[in-house]
N, C-alpha and C. Protein backbone atom coordinates (compact mmCIF):
# COMPACT_ATOMS: atom_id res chain seq x y z
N UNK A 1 -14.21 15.45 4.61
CA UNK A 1 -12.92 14.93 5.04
C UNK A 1 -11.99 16.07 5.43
N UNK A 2 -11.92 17.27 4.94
CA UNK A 2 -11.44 18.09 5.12
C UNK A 2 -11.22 18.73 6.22
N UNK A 3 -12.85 19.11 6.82
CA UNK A 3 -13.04 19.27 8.03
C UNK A 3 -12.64 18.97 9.41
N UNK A 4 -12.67 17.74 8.87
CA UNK A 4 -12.01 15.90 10.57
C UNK A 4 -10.43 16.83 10.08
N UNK A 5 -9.59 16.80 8.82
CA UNK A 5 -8.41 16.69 8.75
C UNK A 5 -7.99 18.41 9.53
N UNK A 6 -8.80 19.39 9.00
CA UNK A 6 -8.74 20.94 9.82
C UNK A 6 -8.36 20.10 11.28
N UNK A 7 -9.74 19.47 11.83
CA UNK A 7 -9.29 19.83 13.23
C UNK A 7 -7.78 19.00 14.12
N UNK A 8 -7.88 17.63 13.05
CA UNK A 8 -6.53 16.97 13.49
C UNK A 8 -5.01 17.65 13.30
N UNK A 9 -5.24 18.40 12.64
CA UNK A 9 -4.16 19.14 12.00
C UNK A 9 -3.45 20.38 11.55
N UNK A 10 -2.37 20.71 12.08
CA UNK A 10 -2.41 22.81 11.80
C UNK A 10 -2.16 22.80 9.79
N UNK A 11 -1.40 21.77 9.83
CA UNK A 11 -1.16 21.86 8.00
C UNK A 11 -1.07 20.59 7.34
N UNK A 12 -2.23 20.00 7.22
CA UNK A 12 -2.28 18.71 6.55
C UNK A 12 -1.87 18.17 5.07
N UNK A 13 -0.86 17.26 5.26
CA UNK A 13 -0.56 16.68 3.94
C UNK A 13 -0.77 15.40 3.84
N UNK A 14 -1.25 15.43 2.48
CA UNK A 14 -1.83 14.18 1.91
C UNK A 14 -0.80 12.90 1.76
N UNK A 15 -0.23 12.50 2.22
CA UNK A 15 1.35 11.47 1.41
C UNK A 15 0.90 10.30 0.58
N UNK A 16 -0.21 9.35 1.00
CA UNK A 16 -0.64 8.56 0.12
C UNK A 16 -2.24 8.04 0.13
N UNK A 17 -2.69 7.47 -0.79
CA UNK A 17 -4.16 7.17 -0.88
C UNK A 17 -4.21 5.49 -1.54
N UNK A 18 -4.92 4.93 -1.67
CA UNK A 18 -4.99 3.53 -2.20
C UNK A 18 -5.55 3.24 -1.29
N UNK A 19 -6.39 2.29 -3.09
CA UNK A 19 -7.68 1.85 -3.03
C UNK A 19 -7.27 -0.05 -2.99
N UNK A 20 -8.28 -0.37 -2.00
CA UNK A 20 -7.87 -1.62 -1.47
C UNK A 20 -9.16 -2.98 -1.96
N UNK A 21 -8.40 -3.51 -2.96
CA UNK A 21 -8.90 -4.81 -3.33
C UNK A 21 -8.76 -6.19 -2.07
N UNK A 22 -9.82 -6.37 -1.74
CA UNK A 22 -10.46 -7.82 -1.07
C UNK A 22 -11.08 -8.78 -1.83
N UNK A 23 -10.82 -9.23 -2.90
CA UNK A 23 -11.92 -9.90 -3.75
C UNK A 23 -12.37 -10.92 -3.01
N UNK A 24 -13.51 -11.67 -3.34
CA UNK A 24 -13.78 -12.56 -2.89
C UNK A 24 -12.66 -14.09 -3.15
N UNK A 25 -12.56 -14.66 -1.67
CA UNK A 25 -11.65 -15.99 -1.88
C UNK A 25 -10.44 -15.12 -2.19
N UNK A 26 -10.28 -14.25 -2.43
CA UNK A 26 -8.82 -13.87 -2.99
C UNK A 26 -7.84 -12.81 -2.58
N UNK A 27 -8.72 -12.03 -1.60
CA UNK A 27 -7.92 -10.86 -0.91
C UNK A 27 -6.79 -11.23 0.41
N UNK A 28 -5.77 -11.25 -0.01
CA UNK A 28 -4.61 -11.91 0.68
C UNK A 28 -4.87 -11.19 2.66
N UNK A 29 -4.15 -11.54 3.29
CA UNK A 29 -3.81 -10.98 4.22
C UNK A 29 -2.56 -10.20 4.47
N UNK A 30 -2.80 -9.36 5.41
CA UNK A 30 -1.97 -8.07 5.84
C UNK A 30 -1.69 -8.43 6.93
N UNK A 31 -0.39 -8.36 7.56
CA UNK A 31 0.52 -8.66 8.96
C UNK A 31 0.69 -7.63 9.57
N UNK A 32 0.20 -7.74 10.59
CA UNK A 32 0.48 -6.42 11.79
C UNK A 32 1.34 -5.42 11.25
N UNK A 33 1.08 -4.05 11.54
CA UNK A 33 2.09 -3.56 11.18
C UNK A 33 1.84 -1.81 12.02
N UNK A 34 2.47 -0.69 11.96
CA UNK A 34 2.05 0.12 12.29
C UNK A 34 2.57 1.90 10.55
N UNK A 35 1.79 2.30 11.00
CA UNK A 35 1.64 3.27 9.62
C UNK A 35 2.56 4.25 9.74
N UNK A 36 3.34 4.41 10.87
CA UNK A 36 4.23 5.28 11.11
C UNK A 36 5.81 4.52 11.37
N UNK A 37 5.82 3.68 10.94
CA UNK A 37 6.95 3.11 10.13
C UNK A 37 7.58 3.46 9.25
N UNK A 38 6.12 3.60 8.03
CA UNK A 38 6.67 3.86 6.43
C UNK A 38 6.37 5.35 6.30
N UNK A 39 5.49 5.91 6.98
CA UNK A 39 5.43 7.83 6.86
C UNK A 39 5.56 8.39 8.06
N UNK A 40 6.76 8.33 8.92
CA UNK A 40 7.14 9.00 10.28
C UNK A 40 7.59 10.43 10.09
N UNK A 41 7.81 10.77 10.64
CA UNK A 41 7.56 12.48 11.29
C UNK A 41 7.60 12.57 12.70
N UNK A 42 8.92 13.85 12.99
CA UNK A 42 8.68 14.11 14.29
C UNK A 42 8.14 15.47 14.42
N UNK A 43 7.91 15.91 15.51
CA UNK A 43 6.54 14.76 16.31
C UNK A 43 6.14 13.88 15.32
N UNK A 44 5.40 13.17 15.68
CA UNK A 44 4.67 12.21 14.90
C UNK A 44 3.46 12.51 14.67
N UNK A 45 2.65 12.44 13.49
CA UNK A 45 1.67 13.02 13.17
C UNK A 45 0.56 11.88 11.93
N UNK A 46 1.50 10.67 11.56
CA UNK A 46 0.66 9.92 11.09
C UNK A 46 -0.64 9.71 11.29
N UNK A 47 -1.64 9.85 10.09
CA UNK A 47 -3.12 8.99 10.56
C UNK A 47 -3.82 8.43 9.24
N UNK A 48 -3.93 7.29 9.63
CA UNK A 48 -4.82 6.58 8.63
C UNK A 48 -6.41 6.94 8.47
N UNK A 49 -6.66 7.59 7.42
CA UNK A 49 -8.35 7.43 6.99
C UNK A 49 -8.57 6.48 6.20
N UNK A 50 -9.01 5.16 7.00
CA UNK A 50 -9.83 3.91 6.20
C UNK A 50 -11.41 4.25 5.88
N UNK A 51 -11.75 4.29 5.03
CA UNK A 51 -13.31 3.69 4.89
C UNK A 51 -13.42 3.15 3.52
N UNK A 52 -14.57 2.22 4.54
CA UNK A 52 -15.12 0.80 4.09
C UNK A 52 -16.23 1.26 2.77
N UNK A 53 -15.81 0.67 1.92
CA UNK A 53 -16.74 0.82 0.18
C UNK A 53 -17.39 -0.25 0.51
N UNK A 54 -17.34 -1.01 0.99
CA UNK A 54 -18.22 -2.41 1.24
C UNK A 54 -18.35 -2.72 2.59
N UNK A 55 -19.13 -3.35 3.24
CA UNK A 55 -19.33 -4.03 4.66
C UNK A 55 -18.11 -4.46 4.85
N UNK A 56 -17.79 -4.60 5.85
CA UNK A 56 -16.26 -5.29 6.44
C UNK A 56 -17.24 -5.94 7.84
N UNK A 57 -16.90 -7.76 7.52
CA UNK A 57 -17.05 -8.02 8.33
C UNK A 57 -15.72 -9.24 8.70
N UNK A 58 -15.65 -10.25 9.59
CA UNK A 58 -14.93 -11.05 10.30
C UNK A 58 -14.77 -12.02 9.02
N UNK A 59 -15.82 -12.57 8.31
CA UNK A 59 -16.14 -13.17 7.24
C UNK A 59 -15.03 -12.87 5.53
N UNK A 60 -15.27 -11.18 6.01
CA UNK A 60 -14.38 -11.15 4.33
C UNK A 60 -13.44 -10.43 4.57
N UNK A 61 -12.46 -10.43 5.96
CA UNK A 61 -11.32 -10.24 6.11
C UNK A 61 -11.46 -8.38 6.62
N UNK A 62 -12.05 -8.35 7.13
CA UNK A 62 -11.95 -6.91 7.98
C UNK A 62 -10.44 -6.78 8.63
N UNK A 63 -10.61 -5.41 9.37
CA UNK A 63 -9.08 -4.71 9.53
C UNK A 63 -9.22 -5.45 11.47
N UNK A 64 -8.29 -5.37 11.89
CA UNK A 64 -8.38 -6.03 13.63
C UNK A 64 -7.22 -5.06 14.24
N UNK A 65 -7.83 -4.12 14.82
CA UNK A 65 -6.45 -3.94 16.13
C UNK A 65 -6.11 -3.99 17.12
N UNK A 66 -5.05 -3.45 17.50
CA UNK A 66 -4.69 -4.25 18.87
C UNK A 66 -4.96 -2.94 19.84
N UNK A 67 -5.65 -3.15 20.71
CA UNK A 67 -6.58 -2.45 22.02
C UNK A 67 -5.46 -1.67 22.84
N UNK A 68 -5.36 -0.06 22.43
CA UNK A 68 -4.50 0.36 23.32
C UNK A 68 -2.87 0.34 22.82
N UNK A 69 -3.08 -0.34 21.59
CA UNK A 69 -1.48 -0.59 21.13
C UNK A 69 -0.91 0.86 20.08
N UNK A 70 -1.91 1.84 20.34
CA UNK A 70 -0.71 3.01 19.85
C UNK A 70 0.02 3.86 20.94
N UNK A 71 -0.30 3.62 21.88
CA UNK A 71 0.14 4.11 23.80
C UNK A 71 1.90 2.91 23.39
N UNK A 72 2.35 2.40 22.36
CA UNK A 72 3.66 1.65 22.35
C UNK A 72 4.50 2.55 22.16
N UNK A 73 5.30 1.56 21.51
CA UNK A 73 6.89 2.28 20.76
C UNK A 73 6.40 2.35 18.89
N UNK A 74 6.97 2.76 18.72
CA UNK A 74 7.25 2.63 17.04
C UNK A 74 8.27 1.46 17.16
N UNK A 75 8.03 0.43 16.43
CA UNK A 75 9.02 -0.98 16.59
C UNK A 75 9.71 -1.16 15.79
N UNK A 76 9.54 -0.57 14.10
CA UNK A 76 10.86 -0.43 12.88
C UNK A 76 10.34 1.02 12.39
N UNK A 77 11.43 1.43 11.61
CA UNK A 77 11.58 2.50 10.79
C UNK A 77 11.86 2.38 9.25
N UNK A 78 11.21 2.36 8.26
CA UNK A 78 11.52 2.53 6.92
C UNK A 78 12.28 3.55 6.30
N UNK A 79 13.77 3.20 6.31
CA UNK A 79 14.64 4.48 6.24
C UNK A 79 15.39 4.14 4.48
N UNK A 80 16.15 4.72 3.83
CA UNK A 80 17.17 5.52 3.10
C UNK A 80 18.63 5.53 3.86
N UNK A 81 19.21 4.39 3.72
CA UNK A 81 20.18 3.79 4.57
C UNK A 81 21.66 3.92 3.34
N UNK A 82 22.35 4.80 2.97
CA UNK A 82 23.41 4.69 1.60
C UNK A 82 22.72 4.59 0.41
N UNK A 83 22.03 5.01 0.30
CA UNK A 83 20.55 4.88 -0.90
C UNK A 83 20.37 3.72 -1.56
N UNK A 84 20.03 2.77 -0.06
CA UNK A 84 19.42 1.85 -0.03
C UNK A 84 17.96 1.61 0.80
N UNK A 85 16.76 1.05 0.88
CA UNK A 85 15.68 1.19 1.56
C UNK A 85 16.25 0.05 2.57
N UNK A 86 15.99 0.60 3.33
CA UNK A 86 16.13 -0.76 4.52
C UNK A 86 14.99 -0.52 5.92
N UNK A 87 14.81 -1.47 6.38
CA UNK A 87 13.45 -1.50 7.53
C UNK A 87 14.79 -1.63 8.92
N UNK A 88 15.06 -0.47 9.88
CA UNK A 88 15.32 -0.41 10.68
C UNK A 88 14.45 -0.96 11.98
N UNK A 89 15.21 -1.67 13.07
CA UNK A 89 14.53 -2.30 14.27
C UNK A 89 14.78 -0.90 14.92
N UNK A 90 13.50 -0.65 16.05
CA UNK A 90 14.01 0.17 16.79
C UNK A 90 13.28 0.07 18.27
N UNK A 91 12.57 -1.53 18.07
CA UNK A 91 12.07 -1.88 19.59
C UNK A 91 11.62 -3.25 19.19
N UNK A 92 12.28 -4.67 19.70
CA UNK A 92 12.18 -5.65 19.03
C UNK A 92 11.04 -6.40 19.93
N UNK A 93 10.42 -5.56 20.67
CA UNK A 93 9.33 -5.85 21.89
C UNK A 93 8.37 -6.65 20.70
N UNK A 94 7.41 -7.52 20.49
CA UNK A 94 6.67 -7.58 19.55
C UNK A 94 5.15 -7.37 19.84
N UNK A 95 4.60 -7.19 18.85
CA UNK A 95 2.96 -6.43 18.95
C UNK A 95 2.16 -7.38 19.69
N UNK A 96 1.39 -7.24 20.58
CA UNK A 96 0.37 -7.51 21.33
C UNK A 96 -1.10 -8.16 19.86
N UNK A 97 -1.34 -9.13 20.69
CA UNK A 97 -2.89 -9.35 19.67
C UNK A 97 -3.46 -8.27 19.19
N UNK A 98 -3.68 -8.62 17.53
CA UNK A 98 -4.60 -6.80 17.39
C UNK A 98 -5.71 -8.14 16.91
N UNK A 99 -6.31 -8.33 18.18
CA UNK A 99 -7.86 -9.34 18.10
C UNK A 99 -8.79 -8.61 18.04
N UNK A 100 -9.01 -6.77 17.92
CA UNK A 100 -10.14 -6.49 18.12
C UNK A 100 -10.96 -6.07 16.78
N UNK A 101 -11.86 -6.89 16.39
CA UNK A 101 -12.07 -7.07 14.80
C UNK A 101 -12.68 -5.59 14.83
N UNK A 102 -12.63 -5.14 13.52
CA UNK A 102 -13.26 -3.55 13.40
C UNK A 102 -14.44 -3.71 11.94
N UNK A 103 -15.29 -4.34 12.68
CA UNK A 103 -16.80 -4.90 11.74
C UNK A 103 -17.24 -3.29 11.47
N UNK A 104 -17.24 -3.10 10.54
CA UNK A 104 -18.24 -1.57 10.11
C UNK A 104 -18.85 -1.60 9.05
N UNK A 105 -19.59 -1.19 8.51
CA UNK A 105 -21.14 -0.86 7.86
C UNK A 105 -20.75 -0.02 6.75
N UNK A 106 -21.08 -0.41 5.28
CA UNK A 106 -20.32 0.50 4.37
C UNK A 106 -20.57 2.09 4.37
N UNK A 107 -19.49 2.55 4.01
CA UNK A 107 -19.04 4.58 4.18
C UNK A 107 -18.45 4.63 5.31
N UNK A 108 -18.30 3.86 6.44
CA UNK A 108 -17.58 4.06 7.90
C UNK A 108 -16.36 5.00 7.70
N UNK A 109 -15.83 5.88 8.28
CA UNK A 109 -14.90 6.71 8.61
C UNK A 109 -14.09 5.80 9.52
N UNK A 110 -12.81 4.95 9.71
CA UNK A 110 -11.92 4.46 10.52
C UNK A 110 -11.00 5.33 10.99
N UNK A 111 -10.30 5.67 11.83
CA UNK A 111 -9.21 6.50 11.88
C UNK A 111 -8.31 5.76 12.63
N UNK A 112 -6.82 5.79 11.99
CA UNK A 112 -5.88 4.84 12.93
C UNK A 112 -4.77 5.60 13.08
N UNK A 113 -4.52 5.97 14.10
CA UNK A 113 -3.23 6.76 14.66
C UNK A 113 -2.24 5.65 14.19
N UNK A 114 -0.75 6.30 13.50
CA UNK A 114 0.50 6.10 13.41
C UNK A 114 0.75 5.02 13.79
N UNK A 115 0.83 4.61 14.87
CA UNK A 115 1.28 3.80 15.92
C UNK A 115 0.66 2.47 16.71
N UNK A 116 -0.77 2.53 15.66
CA UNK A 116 -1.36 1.51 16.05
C UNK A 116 -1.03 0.14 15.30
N UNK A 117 -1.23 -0.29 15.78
CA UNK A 117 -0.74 -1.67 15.38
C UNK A 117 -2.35 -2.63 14.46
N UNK A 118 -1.71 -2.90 13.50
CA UNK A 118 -3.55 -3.52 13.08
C UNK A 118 -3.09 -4.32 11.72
N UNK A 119 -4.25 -5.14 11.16
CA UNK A 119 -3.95 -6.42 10.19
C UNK A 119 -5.18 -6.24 9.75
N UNK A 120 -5.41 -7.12 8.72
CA UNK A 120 -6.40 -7.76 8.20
C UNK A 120 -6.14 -9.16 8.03
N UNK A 121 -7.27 -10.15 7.70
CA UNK A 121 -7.57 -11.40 7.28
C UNK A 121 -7.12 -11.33 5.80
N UNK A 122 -7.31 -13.04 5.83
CA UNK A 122 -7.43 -12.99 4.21
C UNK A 122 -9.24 -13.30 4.26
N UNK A 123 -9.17 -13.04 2.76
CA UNK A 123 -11.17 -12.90 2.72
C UNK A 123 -11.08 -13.85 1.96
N UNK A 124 -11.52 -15.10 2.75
CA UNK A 124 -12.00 -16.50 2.64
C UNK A 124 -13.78 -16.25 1.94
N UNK A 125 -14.41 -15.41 1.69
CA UNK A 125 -16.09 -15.36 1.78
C UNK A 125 -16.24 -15.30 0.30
N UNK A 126 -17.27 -15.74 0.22
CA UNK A 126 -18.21 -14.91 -1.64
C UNK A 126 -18.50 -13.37 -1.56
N UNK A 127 -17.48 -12.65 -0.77
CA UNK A 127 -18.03 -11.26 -0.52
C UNK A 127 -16.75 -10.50 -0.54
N UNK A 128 -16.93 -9.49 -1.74
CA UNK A 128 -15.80 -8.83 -1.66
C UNK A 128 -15.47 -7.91 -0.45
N UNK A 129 -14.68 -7.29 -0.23
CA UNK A 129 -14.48 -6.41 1.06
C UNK A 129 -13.35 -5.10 0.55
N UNK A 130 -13.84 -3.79 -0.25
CA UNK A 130 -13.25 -2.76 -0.97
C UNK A 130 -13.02 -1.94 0.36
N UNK A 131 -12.10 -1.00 0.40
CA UNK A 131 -12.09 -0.08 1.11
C UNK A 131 -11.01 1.47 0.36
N UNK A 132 -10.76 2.37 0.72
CA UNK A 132 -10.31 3.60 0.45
C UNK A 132 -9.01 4.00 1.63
N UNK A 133 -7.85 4.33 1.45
CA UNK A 133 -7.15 4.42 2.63
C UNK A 133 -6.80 5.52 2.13
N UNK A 134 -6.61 6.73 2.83
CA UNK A 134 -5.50 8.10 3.03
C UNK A 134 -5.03 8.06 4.07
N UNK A 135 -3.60 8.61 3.66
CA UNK A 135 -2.44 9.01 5.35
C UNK A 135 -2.29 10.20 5.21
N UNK A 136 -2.36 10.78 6.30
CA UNK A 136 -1.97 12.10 5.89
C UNK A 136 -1.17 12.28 7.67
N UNK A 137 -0.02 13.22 6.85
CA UNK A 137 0.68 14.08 8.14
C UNK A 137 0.50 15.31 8.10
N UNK A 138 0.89 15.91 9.54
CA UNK A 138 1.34 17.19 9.59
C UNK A 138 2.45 18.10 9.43
């Protein structure tokens, strides 16, 4: 992991990791969203490392994004507003279908730029669906 992160990056930091429960019948769904919302940086340097501890398929609520949708805007900002958290609008354009299911084979390496826009299902199946997430900036 180190290596992928060398070449994406002149000085990589770790900001968060979590480990992602899908149980079977029970792993809720996730609403579009983009990752450089809640850990922005200018430039922008967000990136998601997903991989799959289990098969991810359509069935037990795999991740779906939207084709081309980090070429957008950043659409809110998670700011420290009077030291209060508040979700700033900052392009009320709304996200394009993220229909493109991302079926992968367990250990898969995912990588999701900042700015992409992406969801999951809820996992309706007898099959759990685990995965591993790190963000890291520059």
């Amino acid at each position: 992991m180190r290596k992928v992160a060398d070449k994406l990056f002149a000085s990589p930091q770790l900001l968060q990791s979590m480990y992602i429960c899908k149980n079977a019948h029970i792993g809720g769904e996730v609403n579009s969203h983009q990752d450089s919302t809640f850990l922005f940086t200018e430039p922008e340097s967000c990136i998601g490392f997903w991989i799959a501890l289990e098969d991810a398929t359509v069935e037990n609520g795999c991740l779906y994004a939207e084709t081309g949708g980090h070429q957008g805007t950043l659409r809110k900002l998670f700011r420290d507003v009077g030291g209060e958290l508040a979700m700033l609008e900052l392009d009320n354009t709304p996200f394009g279908k993220a229909e493109t299911a991302l079926t992968v084979r367990k250990g898969t390496l995912v990588l999701l730029h900042g700015r992409l826009p992406h969801r999951s299902s809820a996992n309706n199946s007898n099959r759990s669906r685990h995965a591993y997430a790190l963000h890291v900036i520059d």
